[in-house]
C-alpha atoms as a PDB file:
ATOM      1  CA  UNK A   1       0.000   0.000   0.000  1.00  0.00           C
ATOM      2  CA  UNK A   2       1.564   3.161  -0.981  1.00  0.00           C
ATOM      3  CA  UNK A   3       0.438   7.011  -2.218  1.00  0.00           C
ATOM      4  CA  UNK A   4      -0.983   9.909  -1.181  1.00  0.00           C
ATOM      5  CA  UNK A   5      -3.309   8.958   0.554  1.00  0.00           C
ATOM      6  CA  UNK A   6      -0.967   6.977   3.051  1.00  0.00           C
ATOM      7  CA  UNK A   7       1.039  10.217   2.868  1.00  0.00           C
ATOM      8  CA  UNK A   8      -1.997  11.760   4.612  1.00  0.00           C
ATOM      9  CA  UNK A   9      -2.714   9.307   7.371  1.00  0.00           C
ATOM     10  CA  UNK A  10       1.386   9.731   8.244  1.00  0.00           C
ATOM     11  CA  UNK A  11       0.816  13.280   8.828  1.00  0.00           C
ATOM     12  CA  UNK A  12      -2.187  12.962  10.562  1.00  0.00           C
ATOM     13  CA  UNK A  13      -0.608  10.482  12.679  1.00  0.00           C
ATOM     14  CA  UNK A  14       2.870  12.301  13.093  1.00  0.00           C
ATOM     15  CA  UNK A  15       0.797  15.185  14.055  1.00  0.00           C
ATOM     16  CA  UNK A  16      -0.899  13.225  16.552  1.00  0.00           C
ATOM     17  CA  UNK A  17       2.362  12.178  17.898  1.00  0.00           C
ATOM     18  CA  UNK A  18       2.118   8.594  17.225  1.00  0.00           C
ATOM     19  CA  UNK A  19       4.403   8.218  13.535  1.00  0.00           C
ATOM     20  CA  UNK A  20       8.232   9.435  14.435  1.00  0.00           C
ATOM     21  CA  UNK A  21       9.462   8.794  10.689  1.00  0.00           C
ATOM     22  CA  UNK A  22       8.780  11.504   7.797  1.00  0.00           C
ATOM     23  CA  UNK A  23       5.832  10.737   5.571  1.00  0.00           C
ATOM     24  CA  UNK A  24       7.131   9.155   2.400  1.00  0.00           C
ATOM     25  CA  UNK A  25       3.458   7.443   1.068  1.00  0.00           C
ATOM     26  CA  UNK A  26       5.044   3.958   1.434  1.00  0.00           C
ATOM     27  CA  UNK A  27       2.852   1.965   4.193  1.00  0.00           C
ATOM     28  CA  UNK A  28       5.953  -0.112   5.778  1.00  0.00           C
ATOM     29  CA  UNK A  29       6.318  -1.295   9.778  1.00  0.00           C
ATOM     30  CA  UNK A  30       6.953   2.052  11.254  1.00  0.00           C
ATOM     31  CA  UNK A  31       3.230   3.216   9.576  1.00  0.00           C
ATOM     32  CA  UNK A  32       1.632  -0.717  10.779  1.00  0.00           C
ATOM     33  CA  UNK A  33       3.140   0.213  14.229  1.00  0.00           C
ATOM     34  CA  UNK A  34       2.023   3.943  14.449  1.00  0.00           C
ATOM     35  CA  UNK A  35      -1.029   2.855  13.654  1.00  0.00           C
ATOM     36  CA  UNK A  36      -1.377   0.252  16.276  1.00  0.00           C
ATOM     37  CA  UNK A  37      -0.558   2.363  18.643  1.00  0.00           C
ATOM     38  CA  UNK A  38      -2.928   4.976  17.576  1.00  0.00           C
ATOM     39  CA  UNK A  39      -5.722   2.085  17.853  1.00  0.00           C
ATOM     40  CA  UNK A  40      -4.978   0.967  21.433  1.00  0.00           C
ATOM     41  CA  UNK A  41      -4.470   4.475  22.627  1.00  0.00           C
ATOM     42  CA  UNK A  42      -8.654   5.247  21.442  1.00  0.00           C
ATOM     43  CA  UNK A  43      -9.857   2.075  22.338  1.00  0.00           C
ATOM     44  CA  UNK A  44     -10.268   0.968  18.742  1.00  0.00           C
ATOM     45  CA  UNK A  45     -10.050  -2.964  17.394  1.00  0.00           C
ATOM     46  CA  UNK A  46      -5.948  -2.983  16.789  1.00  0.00           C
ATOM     47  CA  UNK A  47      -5.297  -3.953  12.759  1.00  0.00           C
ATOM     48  CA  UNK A  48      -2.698  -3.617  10.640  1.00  0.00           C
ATOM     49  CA  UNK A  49      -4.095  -1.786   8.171  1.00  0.00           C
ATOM     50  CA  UNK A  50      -5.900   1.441   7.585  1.00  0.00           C
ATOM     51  CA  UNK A  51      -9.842   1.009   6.558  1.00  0.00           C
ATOM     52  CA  UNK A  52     -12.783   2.781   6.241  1.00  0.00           C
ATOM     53  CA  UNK A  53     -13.586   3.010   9.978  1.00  0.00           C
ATOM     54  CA  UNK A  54     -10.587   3.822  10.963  1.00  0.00           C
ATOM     55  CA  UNK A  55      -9.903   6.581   8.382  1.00  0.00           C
ATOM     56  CA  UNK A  56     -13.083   8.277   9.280  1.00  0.00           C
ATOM     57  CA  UNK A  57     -12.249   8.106  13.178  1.00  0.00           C
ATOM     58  CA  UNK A  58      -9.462   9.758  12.214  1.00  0.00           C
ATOM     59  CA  UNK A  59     -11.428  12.734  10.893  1.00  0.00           C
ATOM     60  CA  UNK A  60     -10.661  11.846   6.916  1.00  0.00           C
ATOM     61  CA  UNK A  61     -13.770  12.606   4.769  1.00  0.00           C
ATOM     62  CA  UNK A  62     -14.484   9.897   2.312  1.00  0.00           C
ATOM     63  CA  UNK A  63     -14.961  10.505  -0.833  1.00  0.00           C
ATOM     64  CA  UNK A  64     -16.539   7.097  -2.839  1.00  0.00           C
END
């Protein structure tokens, strides 16, 4: 998974404090890890990926 969009969620999640590496679009460990972390610290299910729900917790608007 890799783009802009993942470019987004690592700001939004360096930002929160939660991503330490600079936003480069390429979804690797430090991005699965951040957003673990980000999960268990709003008592959200913990995945490994970014979906929907997630996304839209994080205040993204969707756009189908």
């Amino acid at each position: 998974m890799y783009g802009s969009d993942v470019i987004e969620i690592q700001k939004k999640l360096k930002k929160l404090g939660f991503f330490n590496g600079n936003p480069n679009g390429k979804f690797g460990i430090e991005t699965e890890k951040a957003v673990q972390e980000y999960c268990k610290s709003n008592g959200l299910y913990i995945r490994k990926t970014i979906d929907k729900e997630l996304q839209i917790h994080m205040g993204f608007k969707l756009i189908d």
